[in-house]
PDB file of N, CA and C in Angstrom:
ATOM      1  N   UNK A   1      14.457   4.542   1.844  1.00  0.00           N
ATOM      2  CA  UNK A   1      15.809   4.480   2.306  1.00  0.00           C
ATOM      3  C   UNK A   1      16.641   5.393   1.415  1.00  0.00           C
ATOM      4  N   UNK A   2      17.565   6.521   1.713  1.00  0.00           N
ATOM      5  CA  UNK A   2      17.990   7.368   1.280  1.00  0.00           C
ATOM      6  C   UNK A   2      20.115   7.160   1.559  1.00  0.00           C
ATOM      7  N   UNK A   3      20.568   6.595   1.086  1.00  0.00           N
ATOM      8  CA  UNK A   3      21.715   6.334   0.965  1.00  0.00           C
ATOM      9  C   UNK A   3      22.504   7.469   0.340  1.00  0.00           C
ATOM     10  N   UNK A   4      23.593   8.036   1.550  1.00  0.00           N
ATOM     11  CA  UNK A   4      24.453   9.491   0.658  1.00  0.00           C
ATOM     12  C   UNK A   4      25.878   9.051   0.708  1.00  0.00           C
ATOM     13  N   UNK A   5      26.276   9.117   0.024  1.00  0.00           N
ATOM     14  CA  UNK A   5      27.906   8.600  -0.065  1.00  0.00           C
ATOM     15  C   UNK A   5      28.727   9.459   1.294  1.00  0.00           C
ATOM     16  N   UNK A   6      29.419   8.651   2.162  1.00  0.00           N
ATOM     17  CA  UNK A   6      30.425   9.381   2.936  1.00  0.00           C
ATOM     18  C   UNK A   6      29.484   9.686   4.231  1.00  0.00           C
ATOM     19  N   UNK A   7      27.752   9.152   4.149  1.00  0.00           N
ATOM     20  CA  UNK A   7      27.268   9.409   5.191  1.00  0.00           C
ATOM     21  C   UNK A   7      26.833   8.166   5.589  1.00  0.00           C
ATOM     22  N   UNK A   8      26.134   8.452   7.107  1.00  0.00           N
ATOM     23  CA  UNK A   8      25.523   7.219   7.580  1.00  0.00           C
ATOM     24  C   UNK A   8      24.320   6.602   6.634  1.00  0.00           C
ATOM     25  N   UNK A   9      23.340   5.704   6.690  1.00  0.00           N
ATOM     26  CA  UNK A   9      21.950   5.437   5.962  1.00  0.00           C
ATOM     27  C   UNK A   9      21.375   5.896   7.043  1.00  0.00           C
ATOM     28  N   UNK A  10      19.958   6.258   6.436  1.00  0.00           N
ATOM     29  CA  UNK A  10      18.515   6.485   6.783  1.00  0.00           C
ATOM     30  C   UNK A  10      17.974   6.256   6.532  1.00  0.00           C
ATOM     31  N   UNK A  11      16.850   6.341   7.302  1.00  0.00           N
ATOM     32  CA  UNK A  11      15.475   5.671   6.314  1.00  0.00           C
ATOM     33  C   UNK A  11      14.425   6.845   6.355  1.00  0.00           C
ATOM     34  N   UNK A  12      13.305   6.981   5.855  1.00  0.00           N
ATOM     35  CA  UNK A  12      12.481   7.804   6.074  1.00  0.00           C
ATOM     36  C   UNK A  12      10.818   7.049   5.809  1.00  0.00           C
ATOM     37  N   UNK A  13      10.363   7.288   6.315  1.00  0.00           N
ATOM     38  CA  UNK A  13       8.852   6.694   6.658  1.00  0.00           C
ATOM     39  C   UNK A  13       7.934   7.366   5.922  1.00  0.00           C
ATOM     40  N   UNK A  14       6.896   7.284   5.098  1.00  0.00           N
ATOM     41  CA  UNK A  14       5.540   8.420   4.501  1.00  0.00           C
ATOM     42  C   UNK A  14       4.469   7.594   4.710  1.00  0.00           C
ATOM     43  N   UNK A  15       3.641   8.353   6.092  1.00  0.00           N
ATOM     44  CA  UNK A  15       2.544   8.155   6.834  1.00  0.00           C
ATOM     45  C   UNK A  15       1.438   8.901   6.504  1.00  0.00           C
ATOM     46  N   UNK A  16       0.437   8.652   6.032  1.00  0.00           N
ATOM     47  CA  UNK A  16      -0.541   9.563   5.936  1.00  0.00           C
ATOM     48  C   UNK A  16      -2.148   9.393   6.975  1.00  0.00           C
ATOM     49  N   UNK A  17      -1.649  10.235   7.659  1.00  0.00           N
ATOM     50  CA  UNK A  17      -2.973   9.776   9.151  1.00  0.00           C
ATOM     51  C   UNK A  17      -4.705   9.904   8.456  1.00  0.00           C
ATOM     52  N   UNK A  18      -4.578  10.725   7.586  1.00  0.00           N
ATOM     53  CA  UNK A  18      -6.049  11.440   7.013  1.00  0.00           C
ATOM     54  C   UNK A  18      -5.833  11.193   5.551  1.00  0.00           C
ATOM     55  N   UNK A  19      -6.736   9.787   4.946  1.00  0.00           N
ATOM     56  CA  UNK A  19      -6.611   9.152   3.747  1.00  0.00           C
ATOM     57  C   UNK A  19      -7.537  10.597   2.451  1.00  0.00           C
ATOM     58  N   UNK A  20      -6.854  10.526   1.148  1.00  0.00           N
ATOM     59  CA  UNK A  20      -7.479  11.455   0.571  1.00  0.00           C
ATOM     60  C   UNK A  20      -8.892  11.024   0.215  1.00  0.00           C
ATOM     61  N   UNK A  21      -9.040   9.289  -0.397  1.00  0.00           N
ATOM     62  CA  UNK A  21     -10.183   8.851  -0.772  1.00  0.00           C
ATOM     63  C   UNK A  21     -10.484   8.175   0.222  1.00  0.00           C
ATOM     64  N   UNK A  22     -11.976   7.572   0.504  1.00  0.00           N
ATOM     65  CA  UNK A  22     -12.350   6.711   1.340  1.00  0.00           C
ATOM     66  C   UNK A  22     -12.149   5.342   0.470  1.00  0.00           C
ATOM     67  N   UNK A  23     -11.903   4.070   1.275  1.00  0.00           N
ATOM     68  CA  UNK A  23     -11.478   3.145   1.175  1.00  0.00           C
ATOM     69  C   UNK A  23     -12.382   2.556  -0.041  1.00  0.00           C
ATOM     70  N   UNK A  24     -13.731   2.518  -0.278  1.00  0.00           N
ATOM     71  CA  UNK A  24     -14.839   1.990  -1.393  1.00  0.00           C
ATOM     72  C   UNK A  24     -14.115   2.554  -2.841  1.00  0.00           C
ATOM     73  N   UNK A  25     -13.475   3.764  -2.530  1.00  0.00           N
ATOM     74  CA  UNK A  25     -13.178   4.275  -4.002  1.00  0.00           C
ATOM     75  C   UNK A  25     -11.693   4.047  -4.525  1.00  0.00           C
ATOM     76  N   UNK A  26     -10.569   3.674  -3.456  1.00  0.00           N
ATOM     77  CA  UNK A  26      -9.898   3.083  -3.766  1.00  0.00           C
ATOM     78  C   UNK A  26      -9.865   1.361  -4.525  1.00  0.00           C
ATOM     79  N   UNK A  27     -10.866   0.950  -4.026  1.00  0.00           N
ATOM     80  CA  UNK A  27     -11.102  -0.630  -3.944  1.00  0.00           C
ATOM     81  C   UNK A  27     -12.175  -0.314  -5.601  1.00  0.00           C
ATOM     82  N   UNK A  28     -12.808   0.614  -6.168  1.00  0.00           N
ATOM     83  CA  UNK A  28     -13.326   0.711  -7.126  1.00  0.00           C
ATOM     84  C   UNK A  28     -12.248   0.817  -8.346  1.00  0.00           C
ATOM     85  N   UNK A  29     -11.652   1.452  -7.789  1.00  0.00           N
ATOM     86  CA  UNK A  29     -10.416   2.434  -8.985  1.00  0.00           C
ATOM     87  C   UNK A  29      -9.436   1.130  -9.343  1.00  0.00           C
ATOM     88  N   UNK A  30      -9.292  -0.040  -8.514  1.00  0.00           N
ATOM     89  CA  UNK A  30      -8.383  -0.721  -8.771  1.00  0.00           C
ATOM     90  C   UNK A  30      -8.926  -1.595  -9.403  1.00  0.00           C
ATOM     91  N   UNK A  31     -10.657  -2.562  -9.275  1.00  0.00           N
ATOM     92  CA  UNK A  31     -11.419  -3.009  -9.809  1.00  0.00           C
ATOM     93  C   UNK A  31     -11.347  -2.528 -11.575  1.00  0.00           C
ATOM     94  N   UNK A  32     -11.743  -0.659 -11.352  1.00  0.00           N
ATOM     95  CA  UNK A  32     -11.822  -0.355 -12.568  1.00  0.00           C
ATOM     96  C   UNK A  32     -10.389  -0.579 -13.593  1.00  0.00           C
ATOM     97  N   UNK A  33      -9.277  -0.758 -13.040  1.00  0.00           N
ATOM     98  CA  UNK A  33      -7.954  -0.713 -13.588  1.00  0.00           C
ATOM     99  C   UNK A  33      -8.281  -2.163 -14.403  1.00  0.00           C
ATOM    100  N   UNK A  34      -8.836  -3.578 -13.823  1.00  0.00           N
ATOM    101  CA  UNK A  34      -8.505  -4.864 -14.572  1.00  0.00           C
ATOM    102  C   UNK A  34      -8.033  -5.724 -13.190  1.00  0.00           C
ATOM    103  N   UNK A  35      -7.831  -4.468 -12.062  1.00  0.00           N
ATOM    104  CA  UNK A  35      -7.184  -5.648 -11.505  1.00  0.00           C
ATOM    105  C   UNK A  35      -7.670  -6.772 -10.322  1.00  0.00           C
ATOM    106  N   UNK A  36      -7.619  -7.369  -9.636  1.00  0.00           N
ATOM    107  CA  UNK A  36      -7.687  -7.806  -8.538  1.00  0.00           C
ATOM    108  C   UNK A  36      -7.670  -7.326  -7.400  1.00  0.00           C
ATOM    109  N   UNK A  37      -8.230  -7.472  -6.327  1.00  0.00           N
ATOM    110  CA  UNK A  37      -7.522  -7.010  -4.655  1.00  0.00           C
ATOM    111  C   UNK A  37      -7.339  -8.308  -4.365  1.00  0.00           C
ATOM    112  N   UNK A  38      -6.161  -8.320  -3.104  1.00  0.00           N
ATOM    113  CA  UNK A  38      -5.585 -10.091  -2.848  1.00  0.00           C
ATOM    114  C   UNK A  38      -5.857  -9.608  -1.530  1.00  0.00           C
ATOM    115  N   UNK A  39      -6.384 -10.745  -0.822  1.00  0.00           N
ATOM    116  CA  UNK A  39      -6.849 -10.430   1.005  1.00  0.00           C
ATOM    117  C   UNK A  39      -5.385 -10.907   1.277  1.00  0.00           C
ATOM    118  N   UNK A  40      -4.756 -10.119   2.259  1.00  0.00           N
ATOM    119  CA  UNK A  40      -3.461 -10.199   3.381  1.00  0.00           C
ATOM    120  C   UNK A  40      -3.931 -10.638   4.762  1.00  0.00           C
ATOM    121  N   UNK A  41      -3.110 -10.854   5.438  1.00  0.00           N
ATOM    122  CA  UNK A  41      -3.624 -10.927   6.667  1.00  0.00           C
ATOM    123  C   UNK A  41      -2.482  -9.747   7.713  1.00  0.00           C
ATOM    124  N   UNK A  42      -3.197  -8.819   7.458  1.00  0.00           N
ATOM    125  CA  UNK A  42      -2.808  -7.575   8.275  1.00  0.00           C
ATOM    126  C   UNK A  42      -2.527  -7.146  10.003  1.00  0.00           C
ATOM    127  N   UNK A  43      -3.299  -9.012  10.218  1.00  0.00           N
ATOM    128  CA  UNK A  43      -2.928  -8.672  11.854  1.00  0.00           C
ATOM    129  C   UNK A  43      -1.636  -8.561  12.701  1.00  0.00           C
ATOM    130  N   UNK A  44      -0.594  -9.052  11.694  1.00  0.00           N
ATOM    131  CA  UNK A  44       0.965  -8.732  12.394  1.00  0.00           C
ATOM    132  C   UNK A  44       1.171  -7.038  11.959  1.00  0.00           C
ATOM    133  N   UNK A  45       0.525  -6.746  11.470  1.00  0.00           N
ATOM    134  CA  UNK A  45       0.681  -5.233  11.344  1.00  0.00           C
ATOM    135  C   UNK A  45       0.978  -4.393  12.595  1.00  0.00           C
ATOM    136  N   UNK A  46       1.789  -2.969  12.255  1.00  0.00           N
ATOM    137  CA  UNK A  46       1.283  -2.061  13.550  1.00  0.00           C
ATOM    138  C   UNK A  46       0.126  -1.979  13.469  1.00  0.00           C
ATOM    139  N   UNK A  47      -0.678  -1.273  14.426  1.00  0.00           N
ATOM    140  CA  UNK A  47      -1.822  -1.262  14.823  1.00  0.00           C
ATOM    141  C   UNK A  47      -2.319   0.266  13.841  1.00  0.00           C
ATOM    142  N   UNK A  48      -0.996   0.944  13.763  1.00  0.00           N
ATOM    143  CA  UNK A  48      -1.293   1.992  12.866  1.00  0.00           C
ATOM    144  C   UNK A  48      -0.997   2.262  11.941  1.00  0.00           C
ATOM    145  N   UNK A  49      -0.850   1.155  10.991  1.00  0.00           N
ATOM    146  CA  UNK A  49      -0.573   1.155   9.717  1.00  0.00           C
ATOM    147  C   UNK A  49      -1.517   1.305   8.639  1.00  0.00           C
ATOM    148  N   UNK A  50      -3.073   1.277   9.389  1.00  0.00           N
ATOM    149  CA  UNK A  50      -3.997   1.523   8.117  1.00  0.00           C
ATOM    150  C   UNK A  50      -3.934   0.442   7.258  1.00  0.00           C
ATOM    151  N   UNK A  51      -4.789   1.203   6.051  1.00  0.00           N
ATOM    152  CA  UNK A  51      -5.047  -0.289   5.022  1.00  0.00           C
ATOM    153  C   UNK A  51      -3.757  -0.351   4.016  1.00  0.00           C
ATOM    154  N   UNK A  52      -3.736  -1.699   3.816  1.00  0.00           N
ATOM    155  CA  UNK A  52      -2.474  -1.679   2.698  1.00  0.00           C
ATOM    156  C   UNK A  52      -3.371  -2.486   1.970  1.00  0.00           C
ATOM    157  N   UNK A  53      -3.587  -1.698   0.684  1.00  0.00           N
ATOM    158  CA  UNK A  53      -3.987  -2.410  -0.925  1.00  0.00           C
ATOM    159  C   UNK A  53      -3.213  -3.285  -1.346  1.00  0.00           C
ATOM    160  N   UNK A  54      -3.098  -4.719  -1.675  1.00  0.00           N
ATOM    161  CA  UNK A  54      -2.393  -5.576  -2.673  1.00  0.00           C
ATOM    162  C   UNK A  54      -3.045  -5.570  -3.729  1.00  0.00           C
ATOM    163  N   UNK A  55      -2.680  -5.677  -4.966  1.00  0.00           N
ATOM    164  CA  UNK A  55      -3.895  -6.045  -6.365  1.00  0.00           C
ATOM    165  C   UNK A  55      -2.537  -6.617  -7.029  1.00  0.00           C
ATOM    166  N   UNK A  56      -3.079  -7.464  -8.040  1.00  0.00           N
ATOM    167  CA  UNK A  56      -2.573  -8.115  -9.008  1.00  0.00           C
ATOM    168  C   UNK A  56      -3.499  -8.475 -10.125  1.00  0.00           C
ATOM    169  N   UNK A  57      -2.703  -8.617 -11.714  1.00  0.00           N
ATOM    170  CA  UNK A  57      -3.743  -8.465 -12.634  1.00  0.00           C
ATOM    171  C   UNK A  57      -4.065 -10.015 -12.688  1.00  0.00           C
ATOM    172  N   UNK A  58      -5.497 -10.380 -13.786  1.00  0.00           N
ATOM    173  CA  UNK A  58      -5.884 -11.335 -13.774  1.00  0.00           C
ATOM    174  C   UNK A  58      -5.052 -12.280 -14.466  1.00  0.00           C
ATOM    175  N   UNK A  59      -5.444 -13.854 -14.035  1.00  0.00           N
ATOM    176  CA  UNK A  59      -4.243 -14.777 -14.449  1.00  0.00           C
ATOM    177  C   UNK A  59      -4.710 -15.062 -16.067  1.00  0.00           C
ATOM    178  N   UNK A  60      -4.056 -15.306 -17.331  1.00  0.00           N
ATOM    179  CA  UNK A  60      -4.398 -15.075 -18.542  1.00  0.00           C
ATOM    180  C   UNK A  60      -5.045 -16.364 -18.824  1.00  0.00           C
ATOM    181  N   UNK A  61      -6.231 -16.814 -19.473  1.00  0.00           N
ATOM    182  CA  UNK A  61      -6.899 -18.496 -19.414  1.00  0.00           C
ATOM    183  C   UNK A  61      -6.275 -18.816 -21.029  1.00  0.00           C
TER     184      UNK A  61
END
């Protein structure tokens, strides 16, 4: 969302149709970070929204 003084708002969208990594190496890289992946339930999604990553770090014991 791009807010200019004296103008209307907009929003602007960043879609990427053709992912740079395949999905295994994203899901590695975040593993390798410490962190978690959290399952969503993506079915109210658009249909073309692709994957959305959640991660969160581990809870401290």
């Amino acid at each position: 969302m791009i807010e200019e003084s004296g103008k209307d708002l907009r929003i602007e969208h960043d879609r990427h149709t053709v992912g740079l990594f395949p999905r295994g190496l994203w899901e590695d890289a975040i593993a390798a970070a410490g962190l978690n992946l959290v399952t969503i339930d993506q079915s109210k999604l658009e249909a073309e929204s692709g994957v959305i990553f959640v991660a969160k770090a581990p809870s401290a014991s």
